[in-house]
N, C-alpha and C. Protein backbone atom coordinates (compact mmCIF):
# COMPACT_ATOMS: atom_id res chain seq x y z
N UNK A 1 -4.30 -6.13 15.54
CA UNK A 1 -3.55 -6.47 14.34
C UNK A 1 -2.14 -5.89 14.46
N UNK A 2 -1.13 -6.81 14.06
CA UNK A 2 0.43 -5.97 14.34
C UNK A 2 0.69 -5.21 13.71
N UNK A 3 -0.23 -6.18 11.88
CA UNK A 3 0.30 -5.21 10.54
C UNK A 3 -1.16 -5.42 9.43
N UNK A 4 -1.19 -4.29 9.35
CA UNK A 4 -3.05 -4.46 8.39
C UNK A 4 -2.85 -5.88 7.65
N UNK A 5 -4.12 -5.99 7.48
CA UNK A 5 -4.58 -7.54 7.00
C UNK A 5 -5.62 -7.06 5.74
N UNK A 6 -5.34 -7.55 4.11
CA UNK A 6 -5.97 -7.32 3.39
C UNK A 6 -6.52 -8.33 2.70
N UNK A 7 -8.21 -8.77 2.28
CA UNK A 7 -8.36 -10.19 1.39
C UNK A 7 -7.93 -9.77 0.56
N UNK A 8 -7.57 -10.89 -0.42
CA UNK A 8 -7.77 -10.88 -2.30
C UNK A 8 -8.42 -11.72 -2.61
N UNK A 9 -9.99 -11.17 -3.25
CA UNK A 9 -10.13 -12.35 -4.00
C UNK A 9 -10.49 -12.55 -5.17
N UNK A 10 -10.25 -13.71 -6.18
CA UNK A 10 -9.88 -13.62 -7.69
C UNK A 10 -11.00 -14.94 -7.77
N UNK A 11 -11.54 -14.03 -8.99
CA UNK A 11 -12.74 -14.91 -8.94
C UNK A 11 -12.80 -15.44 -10.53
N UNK A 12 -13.66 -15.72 -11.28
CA UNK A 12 -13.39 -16.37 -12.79
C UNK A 12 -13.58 -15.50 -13.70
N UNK A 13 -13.82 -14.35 -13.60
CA UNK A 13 -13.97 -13.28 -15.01
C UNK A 13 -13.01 -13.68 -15.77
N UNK A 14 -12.73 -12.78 -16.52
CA UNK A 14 -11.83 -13.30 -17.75
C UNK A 14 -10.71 -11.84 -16.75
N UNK A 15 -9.57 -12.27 -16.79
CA UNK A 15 -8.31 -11.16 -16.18
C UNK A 15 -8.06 -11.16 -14.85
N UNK A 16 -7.55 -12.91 -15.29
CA UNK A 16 -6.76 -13.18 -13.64
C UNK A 16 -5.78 -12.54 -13.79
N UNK A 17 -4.91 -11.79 -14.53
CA UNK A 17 -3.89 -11.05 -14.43
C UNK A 17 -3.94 -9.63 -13.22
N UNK A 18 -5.24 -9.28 -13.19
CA UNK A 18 -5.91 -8.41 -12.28
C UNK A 18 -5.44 -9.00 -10.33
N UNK A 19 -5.71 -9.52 -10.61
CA UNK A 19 -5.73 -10.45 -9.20
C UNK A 19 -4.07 -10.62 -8.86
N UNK A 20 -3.45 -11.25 -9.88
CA UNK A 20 -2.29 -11.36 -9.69
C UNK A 20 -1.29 -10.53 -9.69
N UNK A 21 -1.37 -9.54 -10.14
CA UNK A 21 -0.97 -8.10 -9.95
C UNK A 21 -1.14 -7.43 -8.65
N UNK A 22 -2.13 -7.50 -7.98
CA UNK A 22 -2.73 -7.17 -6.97
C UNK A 22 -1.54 -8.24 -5.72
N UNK A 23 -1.78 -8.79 -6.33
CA UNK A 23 -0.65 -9.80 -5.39
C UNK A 23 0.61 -9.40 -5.68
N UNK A 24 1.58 -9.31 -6.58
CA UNK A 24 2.51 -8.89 -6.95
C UNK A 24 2.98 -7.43 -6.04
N UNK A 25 1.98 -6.27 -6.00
CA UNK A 25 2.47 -4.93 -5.87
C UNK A 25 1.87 -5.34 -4.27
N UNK A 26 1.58 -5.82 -3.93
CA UNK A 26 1.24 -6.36 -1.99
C UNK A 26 2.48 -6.50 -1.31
N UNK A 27 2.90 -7.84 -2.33
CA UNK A 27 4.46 -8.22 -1.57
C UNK A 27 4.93 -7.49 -0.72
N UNK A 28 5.74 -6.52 -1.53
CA UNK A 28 6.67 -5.72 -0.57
C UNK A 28 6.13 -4.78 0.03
N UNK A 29 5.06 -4.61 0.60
CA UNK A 29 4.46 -3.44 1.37
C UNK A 29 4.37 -4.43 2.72
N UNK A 30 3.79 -3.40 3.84
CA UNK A 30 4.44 -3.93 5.08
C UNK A 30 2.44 -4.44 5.77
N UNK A 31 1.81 -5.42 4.43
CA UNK A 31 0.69 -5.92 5.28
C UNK A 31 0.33 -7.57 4.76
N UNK A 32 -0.51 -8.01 5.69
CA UNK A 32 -0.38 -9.32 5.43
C UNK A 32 -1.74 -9.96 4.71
N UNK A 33 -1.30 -10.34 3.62
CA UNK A 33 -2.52 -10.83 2.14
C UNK A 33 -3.07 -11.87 2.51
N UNK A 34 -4.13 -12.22 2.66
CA UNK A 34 -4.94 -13.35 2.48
C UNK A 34 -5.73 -13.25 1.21
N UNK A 35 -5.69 -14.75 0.66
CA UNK A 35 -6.25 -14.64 -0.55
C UNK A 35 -7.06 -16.17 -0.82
N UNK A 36 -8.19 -15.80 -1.42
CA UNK A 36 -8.92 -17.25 -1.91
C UNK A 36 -9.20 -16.86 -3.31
N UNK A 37 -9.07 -18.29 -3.82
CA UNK A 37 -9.40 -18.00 -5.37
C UNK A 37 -10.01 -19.05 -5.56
N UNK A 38 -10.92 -18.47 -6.75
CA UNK A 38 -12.57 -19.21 -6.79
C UNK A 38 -12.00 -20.60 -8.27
N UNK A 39 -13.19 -21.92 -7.81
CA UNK A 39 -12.54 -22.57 -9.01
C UNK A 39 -12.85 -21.95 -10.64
N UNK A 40 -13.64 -21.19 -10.35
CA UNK A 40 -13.76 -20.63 -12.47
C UNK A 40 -12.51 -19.98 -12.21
N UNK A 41 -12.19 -19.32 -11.30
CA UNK A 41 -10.88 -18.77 -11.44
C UNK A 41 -9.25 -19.44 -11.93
N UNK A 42 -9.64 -20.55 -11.20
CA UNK A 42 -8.62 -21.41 -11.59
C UNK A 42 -8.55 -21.64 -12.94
N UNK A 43 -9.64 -22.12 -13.52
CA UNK A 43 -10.37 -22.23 -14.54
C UNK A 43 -9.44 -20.98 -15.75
N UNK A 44 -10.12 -20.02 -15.13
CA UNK A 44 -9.66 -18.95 -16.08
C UNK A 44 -7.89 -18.56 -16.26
N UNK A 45 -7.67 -18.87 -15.22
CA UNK A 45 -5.70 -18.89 -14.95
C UNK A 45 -5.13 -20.00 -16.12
N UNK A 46 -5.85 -21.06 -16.37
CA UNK A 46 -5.41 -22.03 -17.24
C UNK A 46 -5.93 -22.04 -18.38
N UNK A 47 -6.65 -21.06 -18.97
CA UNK A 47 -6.91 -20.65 -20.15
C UNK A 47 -6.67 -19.70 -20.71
N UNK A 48 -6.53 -18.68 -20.37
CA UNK A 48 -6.17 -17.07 -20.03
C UNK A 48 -4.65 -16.87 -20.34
N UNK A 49 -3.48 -17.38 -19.42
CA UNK A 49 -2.65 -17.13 -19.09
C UNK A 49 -1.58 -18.32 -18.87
N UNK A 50 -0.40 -17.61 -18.83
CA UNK A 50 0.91 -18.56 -18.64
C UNK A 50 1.11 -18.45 -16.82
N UNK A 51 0.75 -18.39 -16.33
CA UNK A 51 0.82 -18.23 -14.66
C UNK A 51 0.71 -19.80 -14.40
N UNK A 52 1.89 -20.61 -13.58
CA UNK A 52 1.71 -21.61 -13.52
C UNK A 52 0.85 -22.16 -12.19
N UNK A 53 0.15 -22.82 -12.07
CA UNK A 53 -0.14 -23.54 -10.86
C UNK A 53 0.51 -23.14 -9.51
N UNK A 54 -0.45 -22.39 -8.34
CA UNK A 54 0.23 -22.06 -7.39
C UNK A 54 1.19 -20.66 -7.03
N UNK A 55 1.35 -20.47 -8.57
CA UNK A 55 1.99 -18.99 -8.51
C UNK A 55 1.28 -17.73 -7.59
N UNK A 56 -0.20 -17.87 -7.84
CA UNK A 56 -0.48 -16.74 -7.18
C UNK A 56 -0.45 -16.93 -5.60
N UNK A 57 -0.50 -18.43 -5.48
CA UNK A 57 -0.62 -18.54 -3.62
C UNK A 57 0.76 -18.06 -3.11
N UNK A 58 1.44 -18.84 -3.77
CA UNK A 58 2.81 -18.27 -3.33
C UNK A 58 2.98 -16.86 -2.93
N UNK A 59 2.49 -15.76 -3.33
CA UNK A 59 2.70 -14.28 -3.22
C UNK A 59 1.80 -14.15 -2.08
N UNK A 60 0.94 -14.69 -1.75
CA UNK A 60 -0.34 -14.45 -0.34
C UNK A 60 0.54 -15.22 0.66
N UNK A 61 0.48 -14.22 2.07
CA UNK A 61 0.59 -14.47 3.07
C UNK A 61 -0.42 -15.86 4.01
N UNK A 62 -0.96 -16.07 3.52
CA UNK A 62 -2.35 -16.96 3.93
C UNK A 62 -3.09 -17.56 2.49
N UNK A 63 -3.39 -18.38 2.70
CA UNK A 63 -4.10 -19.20 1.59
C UNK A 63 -5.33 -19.50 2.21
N UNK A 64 -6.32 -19.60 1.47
CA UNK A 64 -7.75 -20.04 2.04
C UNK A 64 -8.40 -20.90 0.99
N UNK A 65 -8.73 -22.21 1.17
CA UNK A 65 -9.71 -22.62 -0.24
C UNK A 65 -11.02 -22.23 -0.29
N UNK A 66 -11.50 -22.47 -1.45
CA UNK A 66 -12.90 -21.19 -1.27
C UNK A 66 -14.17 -22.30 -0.91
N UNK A 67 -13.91 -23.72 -0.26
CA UNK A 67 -14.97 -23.84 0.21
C UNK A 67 -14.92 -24.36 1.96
N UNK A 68 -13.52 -23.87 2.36
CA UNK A 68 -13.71 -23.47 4.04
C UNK A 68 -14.56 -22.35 4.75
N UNK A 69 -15.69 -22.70 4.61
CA UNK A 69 -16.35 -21.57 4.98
C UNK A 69 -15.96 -20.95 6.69
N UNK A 70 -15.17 -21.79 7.04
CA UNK A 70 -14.88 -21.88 8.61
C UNK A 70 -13.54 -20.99 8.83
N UNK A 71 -13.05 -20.48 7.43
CA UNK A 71 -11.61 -19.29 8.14
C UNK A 71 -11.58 -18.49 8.40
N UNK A 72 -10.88 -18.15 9.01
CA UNK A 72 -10.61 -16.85 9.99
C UNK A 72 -11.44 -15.29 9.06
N UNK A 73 -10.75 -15.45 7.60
CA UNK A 73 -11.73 -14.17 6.92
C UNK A 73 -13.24 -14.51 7.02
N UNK A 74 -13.71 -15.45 6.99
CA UNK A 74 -15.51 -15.54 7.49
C UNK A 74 -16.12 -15.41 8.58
N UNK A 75 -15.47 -14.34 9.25
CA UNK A 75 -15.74 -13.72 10.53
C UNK A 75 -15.41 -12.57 10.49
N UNK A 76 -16.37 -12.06 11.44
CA UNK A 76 -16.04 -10.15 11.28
C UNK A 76 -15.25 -9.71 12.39
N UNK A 77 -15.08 -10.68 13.14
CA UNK A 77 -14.08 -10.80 14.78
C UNK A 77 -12.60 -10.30 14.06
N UNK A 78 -12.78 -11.29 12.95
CA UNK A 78 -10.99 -10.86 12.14
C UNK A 78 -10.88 -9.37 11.53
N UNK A 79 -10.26 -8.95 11.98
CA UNK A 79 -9.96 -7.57 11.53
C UNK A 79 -9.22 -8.02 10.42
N UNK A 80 -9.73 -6.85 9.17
CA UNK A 80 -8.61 -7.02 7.93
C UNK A 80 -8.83 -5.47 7.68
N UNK A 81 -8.50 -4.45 6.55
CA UNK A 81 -8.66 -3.34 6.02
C UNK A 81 -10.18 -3.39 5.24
N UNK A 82 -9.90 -4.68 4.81
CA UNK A 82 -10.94 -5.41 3.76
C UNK A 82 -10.90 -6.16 2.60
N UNK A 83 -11.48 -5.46 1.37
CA UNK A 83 -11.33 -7.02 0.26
C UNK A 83 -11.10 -6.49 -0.94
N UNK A 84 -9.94 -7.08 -1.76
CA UNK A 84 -10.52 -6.49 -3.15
C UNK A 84 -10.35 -7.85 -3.48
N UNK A 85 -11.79 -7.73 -5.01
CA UNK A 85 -11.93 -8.81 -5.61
C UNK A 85 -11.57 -8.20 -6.89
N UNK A 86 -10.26 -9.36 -7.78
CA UNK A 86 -9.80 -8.32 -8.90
C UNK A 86 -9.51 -9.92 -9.57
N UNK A 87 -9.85 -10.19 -10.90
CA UNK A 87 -11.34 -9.61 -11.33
C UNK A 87 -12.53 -9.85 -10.23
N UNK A 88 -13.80 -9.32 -10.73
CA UNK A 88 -15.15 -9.80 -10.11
C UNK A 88 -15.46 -10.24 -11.05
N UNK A 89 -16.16 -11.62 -11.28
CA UNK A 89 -17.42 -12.14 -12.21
C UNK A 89 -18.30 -11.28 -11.85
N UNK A 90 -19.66 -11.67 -12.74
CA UNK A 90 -20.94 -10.89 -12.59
C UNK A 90 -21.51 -12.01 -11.67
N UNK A 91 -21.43 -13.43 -11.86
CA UNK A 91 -21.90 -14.13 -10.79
C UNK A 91 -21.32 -13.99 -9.18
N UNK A 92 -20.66 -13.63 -9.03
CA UNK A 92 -19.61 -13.51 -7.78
C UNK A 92 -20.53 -12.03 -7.52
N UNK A 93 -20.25 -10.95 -8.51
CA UNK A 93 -21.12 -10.03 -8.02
C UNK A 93 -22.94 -9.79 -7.36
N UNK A 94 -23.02 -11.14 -8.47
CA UNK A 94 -24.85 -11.32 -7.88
C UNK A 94 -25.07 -11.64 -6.73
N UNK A 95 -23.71 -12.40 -6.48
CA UNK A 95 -23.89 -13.51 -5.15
C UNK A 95 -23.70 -12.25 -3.65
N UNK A 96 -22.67 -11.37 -4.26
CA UNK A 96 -22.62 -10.56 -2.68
C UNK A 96 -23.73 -9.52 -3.08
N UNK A 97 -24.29 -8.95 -3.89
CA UNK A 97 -25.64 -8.48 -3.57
C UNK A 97 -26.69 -9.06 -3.29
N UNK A 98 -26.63 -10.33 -3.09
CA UNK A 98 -27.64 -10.34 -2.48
C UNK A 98 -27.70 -11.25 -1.11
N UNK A 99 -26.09 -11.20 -0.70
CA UNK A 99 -26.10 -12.05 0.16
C UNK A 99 -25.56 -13.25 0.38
N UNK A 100 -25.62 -13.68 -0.61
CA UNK A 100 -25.80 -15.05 -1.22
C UNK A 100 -24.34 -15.66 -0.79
N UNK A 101 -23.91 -16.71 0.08
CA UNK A 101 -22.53 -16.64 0.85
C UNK A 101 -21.98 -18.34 0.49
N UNK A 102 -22.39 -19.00 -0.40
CA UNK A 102 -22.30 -19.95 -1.08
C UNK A 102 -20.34 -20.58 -0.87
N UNK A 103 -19.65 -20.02 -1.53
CA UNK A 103 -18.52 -20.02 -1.15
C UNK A 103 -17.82 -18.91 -0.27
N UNK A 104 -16.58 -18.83 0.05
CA UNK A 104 -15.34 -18.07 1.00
C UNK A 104 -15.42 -16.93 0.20
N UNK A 105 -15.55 -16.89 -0.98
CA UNK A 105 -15.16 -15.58 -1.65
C UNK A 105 -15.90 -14.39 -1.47
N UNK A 106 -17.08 -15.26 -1.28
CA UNK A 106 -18.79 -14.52 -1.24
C UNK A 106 -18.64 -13.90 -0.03
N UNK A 107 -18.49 -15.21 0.90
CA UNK A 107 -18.46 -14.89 2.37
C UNK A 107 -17.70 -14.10 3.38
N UNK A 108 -16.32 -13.91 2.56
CA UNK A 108 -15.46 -12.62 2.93
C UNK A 108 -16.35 -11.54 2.70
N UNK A 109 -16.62 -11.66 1.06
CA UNK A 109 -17.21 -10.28 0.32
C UNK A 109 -18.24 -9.37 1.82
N UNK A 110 -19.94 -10.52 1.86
CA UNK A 110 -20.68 -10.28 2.78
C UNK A 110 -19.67 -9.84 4.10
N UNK A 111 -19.09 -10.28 4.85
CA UNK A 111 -18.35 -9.84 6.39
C UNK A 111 -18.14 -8.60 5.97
N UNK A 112 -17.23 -8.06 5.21
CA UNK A 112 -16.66 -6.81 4.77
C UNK A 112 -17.56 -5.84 4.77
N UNK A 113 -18.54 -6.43 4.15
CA UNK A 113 -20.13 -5.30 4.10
C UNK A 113 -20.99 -4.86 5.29
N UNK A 114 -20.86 -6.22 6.23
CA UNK A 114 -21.62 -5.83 7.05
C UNK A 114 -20.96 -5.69 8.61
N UNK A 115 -19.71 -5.62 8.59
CA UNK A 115 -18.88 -4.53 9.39
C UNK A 115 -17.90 -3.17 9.07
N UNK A 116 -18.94 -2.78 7.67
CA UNK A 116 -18.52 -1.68 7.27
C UNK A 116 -16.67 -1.15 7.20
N UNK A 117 -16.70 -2.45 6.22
CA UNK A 117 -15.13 -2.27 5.53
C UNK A 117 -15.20 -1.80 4.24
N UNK A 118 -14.02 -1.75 3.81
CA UNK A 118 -13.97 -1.25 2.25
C UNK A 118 -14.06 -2.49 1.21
N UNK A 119 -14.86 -3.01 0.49
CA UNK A 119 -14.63 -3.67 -0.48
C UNK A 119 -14.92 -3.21 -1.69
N UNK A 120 -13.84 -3.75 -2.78
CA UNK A 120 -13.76 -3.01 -4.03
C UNK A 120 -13.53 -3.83 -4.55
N UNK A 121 -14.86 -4.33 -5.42
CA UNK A 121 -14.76 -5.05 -6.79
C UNK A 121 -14.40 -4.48 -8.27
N UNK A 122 -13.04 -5.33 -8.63
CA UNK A 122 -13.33 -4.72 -10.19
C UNK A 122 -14.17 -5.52 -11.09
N UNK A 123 -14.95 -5.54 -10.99
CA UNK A 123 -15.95 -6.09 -11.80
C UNK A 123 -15.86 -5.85 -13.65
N UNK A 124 -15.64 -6.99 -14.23
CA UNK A 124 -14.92 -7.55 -15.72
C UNK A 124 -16.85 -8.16 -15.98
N UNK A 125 -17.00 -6.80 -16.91
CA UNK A 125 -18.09 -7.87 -18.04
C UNK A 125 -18.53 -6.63 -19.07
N UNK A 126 -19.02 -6.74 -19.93
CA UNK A 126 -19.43 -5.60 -21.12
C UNK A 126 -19.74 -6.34 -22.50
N UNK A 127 -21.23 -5.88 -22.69
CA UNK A 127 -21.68 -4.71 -22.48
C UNK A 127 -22.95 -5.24 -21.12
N UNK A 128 -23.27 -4.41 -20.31
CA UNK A 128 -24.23 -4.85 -18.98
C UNK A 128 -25.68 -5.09 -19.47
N UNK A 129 -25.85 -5.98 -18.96
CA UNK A 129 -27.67 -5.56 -19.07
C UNK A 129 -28.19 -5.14 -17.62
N UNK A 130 -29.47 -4.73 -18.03
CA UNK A 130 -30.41 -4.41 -16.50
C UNK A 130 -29.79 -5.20 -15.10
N UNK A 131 -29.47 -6.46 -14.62
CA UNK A 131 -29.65 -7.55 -13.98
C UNK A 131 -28.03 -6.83 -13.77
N UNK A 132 -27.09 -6.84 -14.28
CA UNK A 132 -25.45 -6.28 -13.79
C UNK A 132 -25.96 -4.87 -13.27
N UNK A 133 -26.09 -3.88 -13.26
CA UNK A 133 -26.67 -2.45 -13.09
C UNK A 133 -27.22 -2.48 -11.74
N UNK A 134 -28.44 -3.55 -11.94
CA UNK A 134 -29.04 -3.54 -10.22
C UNK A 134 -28.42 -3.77 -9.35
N UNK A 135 -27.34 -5.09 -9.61
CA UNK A 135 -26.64 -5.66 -8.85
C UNK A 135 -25.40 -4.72 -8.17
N UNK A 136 -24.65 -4.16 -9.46
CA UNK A 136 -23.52 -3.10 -8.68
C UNK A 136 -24.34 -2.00 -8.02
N UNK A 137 -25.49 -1.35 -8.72
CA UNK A 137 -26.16 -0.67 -7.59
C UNK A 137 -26.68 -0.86 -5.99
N UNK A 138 -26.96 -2.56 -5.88
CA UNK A 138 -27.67 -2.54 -4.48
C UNK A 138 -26.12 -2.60 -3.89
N UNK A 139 -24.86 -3.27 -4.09
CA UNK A 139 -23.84 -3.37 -3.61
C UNK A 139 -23.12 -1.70 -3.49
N UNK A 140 -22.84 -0.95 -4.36
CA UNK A 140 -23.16 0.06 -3.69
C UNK A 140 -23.81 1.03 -2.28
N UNK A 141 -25.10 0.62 -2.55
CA UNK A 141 -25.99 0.60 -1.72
C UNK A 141 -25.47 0.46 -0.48
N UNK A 142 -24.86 -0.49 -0.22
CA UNK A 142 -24.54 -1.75 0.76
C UNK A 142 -23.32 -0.80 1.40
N UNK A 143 -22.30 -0.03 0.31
CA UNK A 143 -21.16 0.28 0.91
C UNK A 143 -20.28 -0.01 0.21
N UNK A 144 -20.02 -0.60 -0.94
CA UNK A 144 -19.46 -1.31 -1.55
C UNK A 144 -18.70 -0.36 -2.95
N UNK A 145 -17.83 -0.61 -3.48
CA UNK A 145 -17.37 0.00 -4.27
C UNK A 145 -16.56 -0.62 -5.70
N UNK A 146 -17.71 -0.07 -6.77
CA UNK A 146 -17.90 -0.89 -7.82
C UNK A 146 -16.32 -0.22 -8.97
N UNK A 147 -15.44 -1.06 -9.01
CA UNK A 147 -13.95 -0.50 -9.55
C UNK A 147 -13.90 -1.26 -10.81
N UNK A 148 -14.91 -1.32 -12.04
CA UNK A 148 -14.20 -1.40 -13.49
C UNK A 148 -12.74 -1.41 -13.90
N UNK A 149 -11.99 -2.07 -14.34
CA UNK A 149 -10.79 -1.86 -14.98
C UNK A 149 -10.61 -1.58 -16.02
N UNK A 150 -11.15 0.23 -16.17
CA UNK A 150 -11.01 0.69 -17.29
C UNK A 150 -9.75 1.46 -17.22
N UNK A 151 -9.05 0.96 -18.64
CA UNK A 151 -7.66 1.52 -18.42
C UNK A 151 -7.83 3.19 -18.35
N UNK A 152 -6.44 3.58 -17.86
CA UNK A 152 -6.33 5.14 -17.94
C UNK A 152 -5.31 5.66 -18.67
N UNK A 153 -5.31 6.16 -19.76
CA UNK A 153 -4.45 6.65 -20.57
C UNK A 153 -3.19 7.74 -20.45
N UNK A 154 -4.00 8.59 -19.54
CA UNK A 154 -2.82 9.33 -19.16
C UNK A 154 -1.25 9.56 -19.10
N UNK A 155 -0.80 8.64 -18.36
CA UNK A 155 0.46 7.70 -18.36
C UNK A 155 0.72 7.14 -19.27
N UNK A 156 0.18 7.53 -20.54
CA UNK A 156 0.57 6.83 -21.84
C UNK A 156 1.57 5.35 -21.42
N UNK A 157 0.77 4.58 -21.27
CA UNK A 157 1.08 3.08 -21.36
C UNK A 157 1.72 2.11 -22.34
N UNK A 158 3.01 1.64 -21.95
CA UNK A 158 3.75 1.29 -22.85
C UNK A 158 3.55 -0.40 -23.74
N UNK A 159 2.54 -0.72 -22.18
CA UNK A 159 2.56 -2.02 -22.84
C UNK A 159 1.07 -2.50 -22.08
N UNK A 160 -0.08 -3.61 -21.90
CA UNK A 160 -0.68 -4.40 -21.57
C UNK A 160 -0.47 -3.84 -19.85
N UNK A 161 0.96 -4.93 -19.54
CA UNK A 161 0.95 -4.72 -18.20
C UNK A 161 0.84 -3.59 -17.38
N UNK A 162 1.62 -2.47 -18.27
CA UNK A 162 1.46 -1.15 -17.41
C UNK A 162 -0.19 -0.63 -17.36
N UNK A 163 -0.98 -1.09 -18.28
CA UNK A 163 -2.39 -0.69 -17.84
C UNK A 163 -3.28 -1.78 -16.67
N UNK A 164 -2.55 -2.71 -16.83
CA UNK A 164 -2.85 -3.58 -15.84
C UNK A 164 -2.46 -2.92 -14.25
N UNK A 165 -1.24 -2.77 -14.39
CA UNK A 165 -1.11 -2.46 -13.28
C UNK A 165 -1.40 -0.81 -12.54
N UNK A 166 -1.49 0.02 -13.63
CA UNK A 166 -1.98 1.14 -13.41
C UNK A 166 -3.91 0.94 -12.66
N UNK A 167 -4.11 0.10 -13.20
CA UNK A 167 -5.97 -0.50 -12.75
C UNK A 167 -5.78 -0.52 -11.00
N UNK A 168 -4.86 -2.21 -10.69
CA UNK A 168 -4.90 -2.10 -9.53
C UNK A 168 -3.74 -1.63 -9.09
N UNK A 169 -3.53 -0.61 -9.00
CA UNK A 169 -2.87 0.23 -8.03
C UNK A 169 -3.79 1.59 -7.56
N UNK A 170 -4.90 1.61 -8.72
CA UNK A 170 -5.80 2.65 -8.40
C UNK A 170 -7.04 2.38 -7.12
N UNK A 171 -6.86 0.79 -7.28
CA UNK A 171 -7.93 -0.04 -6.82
C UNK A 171 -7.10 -0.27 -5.41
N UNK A 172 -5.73 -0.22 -5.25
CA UNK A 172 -5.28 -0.38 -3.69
C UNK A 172 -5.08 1.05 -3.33
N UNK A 173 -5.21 2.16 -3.64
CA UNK A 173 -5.10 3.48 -3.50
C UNK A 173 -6.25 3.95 -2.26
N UNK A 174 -7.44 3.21 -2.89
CA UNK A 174 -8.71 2.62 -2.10
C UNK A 174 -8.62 2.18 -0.75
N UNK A 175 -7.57 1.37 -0.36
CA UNK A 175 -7.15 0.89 0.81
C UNK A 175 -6.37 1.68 2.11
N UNK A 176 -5.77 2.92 1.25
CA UNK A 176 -4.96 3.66 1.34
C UNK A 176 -3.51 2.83 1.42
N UNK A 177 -3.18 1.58 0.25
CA UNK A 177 -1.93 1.29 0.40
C UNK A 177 -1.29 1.83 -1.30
N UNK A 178 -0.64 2.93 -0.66
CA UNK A 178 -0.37 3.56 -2.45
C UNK A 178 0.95 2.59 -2.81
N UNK A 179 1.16 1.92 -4.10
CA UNK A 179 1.75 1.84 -5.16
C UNK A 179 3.15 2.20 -5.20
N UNK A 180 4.44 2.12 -4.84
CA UNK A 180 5.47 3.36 -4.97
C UNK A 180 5.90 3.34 -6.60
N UNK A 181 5.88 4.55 -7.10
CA UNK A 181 6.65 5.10 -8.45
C UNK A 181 5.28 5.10 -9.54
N UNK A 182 4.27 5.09 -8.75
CA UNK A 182 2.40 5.41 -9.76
C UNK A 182 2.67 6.42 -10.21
N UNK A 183 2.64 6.97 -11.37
CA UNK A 183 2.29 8.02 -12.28
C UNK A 183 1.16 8.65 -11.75
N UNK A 184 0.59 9.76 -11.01
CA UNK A 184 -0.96 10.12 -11.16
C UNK A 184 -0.73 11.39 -11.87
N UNK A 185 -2.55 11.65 -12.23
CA UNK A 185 -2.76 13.03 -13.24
C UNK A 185 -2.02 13.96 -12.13
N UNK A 186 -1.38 14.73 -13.69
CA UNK A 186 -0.45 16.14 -12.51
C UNK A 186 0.63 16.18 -11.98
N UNK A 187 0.85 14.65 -11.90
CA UNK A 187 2.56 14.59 -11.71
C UNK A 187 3.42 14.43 -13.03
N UNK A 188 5.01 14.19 -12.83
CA UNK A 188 5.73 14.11 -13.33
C UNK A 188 6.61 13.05 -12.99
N UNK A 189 6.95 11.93 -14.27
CA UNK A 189 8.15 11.18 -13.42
C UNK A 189 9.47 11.95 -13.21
N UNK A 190 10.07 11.37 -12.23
CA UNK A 190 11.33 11.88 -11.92
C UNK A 190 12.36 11.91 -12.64
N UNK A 191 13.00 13.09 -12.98
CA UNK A 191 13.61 13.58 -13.76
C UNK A 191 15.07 12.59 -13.18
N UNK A 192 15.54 12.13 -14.08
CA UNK A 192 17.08 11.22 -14.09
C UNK A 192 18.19 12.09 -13.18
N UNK A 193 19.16 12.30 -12.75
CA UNK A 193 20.13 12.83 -12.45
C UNK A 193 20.66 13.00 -13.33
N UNK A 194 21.34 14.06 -13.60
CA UNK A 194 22.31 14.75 -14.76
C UNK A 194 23.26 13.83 -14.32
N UNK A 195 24.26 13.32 -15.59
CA UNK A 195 25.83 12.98 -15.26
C UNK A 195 26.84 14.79 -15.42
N UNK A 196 28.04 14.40 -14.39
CA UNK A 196 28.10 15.32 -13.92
C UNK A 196 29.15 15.63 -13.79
């Protein structure tokens, strides 16, 4: 690889803003995004949100539709860092616990798992029953790493987006691709320059 290779994939929960954010703070870092997005996802982009058609491909280095099961991310030959899926459905989540490789999204998910990469779902649903619980548990299990987008207050958040983006930047932190100008517990923002 010249320059790390990371999936995204955005699946239909409700907070494609998650996903697209994730794409947004990628850009300018020095690795190359591949991304598939699932059709509830689409789905959810056009109900959800003002994000027009295509916006999010545009920010991915690579585009994949999610029923080529034949691309380069559905192989474990392809080196990537790995995957975040931001949002996760709970169906998307059932599907990589148990395997289940139905579409690209799945089928990244599975590769990632079983050449022991990092994948980190933020998984969007509440309140859980039994059947969500097992599921982030066997994925766990698996290696897998179950990332809720529960906001963090700390950083006293000024608006929506800043908790948005405070989520995944915690969730690419994971990757080890940090964020530049993240607030974490214990720091301080940078004090202005005095005029002088």
């Amino acid at each position: 690889m010249s320059k790390p290779r990371i999936i995204v994939g955005i699946s239909g929960a409700s907070g494609f803003q998650y996903g697209m954010k994730a794409l947004e703070l990628l850009k300018p870092m020095d690795v190359e995004v591949h991304l598939v997005i699932s059709k509830g996802a689409q789905l959810t982009r056009a109900m959800e949100t003002d994000v027009p058609p295509g916006a999010a491909e545009a920010l991915a280095d690579i585009v994949h539709t999610p029923q080529n099961l034949g691309a380069a991310i559905s192989s474990g030959s392809f080196q990537t860092v790995g995957m975040l899926v931001a949002p996760c459905s709970m169906s998307s989540l059932g599907a990589i616990a148990h395997g289940i490789t139905e579409n690209l999204l799945t089928r990244a998910a599975d590769v990632v798992l079983k050449e022991r990469r990092r994948l980190v779902l933020m998984v969007r649903e509440t309140p859980l029953h039994l059947g969500h619980l097992r599921n982030m548990t066997a994925v766990t299990e698996m290696g897998g790493i179950i990332f809720p987008p529960v906001p963090a207050l700390y950083h006293k958040p000024a608006s929506v987006d800043a908790i948005v983006t405070h989520s995944v930047a915690r969730a690419l932190d994971l990757f080890g691709l940090p964020v530049a100008g993240m607030l974490r517990w214990g720091e301080t923002p940078a004090e202005p320059p005095e005029n002088g």
